[in-house]
C-alpha atoms as a PDB file:
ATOM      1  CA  UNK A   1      46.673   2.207 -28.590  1.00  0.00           C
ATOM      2  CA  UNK A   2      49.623   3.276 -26.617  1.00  0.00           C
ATOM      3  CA  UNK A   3      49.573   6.337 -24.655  1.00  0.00           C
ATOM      4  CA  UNK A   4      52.235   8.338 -24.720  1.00  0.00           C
ATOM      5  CA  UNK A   5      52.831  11.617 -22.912  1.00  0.00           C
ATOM      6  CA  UNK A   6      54.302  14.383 -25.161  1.00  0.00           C
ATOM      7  CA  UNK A   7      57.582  16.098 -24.239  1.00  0.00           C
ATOM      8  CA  UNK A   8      57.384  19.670 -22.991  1.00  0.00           C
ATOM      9  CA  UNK A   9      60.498  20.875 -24.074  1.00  0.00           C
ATOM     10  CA  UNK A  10      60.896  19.472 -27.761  1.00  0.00           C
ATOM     11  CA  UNK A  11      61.645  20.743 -30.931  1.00  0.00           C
ATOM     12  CA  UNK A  12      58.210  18.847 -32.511  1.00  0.00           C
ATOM     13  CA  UNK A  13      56.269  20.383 -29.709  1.00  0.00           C
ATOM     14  CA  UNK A  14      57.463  24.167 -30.657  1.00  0.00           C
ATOM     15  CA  UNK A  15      57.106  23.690 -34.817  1.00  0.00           C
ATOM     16  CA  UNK A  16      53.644  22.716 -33.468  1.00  0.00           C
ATOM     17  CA  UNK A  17      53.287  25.967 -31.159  1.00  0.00           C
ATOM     18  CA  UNK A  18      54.364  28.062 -34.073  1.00  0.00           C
ATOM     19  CA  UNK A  19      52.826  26.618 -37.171  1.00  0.00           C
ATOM     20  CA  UNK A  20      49.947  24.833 -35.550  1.00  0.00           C
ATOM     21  CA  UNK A  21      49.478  21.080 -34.913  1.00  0.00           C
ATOM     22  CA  UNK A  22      49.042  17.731 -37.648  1.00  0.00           C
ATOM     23  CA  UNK A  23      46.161  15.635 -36.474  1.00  0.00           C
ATOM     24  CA  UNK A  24      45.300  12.633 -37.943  1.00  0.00           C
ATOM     25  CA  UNK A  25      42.633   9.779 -36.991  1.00  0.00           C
ATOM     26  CA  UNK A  26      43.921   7.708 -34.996  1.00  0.00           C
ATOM     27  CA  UNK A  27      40.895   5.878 -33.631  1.00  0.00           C
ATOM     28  CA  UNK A  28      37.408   5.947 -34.804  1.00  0.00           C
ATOM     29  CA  UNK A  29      35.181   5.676 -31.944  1.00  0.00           C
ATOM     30  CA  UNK A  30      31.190   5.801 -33.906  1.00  0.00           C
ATOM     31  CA  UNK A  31      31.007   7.099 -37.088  1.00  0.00           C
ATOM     32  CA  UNK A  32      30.831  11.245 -35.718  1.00  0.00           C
ATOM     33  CA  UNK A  33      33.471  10.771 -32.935  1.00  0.00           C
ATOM     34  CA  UNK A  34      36.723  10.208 -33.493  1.00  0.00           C
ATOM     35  CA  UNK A  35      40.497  10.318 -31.879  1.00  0.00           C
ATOM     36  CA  UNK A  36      42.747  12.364 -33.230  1.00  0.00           C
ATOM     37  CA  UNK A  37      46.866  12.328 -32.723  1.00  0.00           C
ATOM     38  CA  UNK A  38      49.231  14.758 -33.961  1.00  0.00           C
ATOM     39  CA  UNK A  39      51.482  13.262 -36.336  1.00  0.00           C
ATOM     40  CA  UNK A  40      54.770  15.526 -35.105  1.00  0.00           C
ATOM     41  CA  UNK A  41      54.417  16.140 -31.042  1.00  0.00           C
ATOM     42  CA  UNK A  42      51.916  13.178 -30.526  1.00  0.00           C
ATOM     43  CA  UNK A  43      49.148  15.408 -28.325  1.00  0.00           C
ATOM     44  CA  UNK A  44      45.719  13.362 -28.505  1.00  0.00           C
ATOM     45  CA  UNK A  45      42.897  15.128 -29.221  1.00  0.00           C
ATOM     46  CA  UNK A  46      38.751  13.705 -29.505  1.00  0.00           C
ATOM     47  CA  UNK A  47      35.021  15.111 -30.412  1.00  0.00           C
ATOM     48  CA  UNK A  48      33.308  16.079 -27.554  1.00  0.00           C
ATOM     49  CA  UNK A  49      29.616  16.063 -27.251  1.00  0.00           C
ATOM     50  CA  UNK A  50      28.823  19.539 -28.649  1.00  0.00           C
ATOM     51  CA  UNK A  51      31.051  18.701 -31.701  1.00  0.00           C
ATOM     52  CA  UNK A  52      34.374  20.751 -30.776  1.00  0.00           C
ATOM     53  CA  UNK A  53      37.557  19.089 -30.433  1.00  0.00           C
ATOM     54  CA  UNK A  54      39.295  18.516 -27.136  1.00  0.00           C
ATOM     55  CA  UNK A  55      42.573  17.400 -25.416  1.00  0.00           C
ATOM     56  CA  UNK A  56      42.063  13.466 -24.535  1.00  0.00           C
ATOM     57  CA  UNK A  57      42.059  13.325 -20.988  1.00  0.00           C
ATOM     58  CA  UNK A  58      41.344  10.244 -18.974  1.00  0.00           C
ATOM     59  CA  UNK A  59      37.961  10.840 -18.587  1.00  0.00           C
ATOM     60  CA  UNK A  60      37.040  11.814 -22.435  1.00  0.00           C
ATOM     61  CA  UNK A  61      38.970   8.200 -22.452  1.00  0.00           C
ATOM     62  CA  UNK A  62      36.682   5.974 -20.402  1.00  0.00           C
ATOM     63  CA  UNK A  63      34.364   7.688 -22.102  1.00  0.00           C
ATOM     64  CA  UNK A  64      34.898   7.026 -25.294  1.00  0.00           C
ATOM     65  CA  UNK A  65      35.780   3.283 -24.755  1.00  0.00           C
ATOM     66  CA  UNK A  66      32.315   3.143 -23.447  1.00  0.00           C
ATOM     67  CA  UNK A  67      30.574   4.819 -26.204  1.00  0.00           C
ATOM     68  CA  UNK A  68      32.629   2.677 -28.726  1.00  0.00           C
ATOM     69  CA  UNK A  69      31.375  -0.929 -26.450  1.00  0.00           C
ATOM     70  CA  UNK A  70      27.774   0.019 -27.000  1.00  0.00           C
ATOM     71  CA  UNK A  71      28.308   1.329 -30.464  1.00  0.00           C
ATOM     72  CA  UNK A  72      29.727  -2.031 -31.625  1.00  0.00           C
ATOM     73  CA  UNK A  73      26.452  -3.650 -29.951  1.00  0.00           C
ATOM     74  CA  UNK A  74      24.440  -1.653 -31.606  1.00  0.00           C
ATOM     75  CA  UNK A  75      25.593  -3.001 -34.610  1.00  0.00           C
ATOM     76  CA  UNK A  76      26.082  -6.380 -34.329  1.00  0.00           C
ATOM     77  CA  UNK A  77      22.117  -6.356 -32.618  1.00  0.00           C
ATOM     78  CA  UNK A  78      20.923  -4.676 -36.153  1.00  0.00           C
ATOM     79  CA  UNK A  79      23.193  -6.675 -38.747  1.00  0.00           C
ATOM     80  CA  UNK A  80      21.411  -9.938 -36.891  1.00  0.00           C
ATOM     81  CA  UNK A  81      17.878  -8.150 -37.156  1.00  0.00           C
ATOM     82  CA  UNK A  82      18.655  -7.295 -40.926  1.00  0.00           C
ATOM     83  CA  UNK A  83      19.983 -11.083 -41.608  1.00  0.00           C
ATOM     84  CA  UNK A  84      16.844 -12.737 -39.781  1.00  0.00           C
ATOM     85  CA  UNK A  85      14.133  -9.926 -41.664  1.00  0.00           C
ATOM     86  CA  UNK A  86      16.188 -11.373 -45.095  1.00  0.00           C
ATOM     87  CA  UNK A  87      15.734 -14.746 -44.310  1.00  0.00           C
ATOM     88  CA  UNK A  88      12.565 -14.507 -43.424  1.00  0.00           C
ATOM     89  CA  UNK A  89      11.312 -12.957 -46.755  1.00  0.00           C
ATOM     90  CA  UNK A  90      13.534 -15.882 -49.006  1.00  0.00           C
ATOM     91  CA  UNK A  91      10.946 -18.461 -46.859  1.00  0.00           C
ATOM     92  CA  UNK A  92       7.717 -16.382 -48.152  1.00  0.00           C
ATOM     93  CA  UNK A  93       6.223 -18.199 -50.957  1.00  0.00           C
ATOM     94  CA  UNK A  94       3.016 -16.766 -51.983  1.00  0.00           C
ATOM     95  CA  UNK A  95      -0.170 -18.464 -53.121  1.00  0.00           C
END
C-alpha cells in the first residue's frame, strides 16, 4: 500500500470538510482492526485499541504491521493444530 499524503488545499479535501469524509477498507489488519482510506481526499484512518477510529500516523503504522505479523502466525500455528487433531482421529480405529 502506497502512502500518499493528501493535499491541503484541494477541492476533494473541502467537499470532505463540508459534507464529511468516504472511508472505505483499505486494509484489513485482524478481523476487528482495520485501515480505512477515504475514497475522495485519500486521508487514512485505523481502529485504535479502545475501538475509535484514528488518523494513521506512523506509529499506529508499525503498529499495525506488527499486529497483522503475529495475527497471520496465529493462524497458520492453529490451521496446522486443526489439520494434525483431523488426521489424527481418521488413524483411530476402534476395537
Amino acid at each position: 500500500m502506497e502512502y500518499k499524503k493528501p493535499l491541503l488545499f484541494s477541492p476533494k479535501t473541502w467537499i470532505c470538510a463540508i459534507f464529511d469524509h468516504r472511508f472505505e477498507v483499505s486494509q484489513n489488519i485482524t478481523d476487528h482492526i482495520k485501515e480505512y482510506q477515504c475514497t475522495r481526499c485519500g486521508e487514512e484512518m485505523t481502529d485504535t485499541a479502545q475501538g475509535f477510529i484514528a488518523k494513521l500516523t506512523p506509529k499506529f503504522r508499525e503498529t499495525n504491521a506488527y499486529i497483522a505479523e503475529i495475527h497471520q502466525r496465529r493462524c497458520s500455528k492453529k490451521f496446522f493444530e486443526k489439520k494434525r487433531a483431523f488426521q489424527g482421529f481418521l488413524k483411530f480405529t476402534p476395537e
